[in-house]
Protein backbone atom coordinates (compact mmCIF):
# COMPACT_ATOMS: atom_id res chain seq x y z
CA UNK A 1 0.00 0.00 0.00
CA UNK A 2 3.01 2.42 0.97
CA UNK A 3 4.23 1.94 -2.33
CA UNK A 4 0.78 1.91 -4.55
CA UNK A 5 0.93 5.52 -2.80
CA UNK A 6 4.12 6.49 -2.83
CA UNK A 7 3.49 6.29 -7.10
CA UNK A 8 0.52 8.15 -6.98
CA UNK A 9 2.04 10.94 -4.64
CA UNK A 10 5.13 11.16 -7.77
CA UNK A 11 7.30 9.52 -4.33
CA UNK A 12 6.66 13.20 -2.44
CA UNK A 13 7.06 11.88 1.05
CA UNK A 14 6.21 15.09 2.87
CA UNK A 15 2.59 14.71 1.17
CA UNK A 16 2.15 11.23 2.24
CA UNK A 17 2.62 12.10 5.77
CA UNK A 18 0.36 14.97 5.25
CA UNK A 19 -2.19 13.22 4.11
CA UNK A 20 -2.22 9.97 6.34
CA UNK A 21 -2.45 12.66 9.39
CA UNK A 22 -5.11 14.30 7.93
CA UNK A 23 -6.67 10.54 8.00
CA UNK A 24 -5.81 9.61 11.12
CA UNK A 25 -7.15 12.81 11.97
CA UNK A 26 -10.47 12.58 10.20
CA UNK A 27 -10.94 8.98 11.79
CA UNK A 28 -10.63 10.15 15.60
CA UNK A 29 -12.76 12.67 14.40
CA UNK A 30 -15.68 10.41 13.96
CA UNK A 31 -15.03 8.12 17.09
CA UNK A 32 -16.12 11.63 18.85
CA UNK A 33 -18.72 12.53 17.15
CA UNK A 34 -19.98 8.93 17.22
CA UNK A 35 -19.66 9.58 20.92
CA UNK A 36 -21.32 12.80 21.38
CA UNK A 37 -24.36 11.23 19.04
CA UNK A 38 -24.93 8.78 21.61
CA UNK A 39 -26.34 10.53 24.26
CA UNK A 40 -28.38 12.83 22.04
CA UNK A 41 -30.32 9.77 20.36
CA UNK A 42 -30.90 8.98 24.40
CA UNK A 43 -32.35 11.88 25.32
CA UNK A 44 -34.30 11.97 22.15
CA UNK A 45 -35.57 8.57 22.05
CA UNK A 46 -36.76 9.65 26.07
CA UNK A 47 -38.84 12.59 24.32
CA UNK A 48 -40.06 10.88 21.83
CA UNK A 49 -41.63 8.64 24.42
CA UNK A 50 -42.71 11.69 26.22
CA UNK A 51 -44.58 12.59 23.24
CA UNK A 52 -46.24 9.59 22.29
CA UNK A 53 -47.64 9.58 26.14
CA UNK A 54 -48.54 12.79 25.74
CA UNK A 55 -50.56 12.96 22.52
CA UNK A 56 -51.92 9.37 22.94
């Protein structure tokens, strides 16, 4: 795989790096986000309940 991109970067090494940062970046990125969804689908599956009570 290094290599595969290594060809398609014309061997610039400093845009590799650049790039698989900005990856590993992008990837912890969505681990939190993932995260801070979790407790918002909580809270609205609890009002959505709420609701349904409510209007039933």
């Amino acid at each position: 795989v290094l290599l595969n991109q290594l060809w398609s970067e014309n061997g610039n090494i400093k845009n590799l790096l650049s790039n698989s940062f900005f990856q590993l970046q992008a990837n912890r990125a969505i681990t939190d986000i993932q995260n801070q969804v979790k407790p918002l689908k909580e809270v609205r599956e609890v009002m959505v309940k709420a609701y349904q009570k409510v209007s039933s």
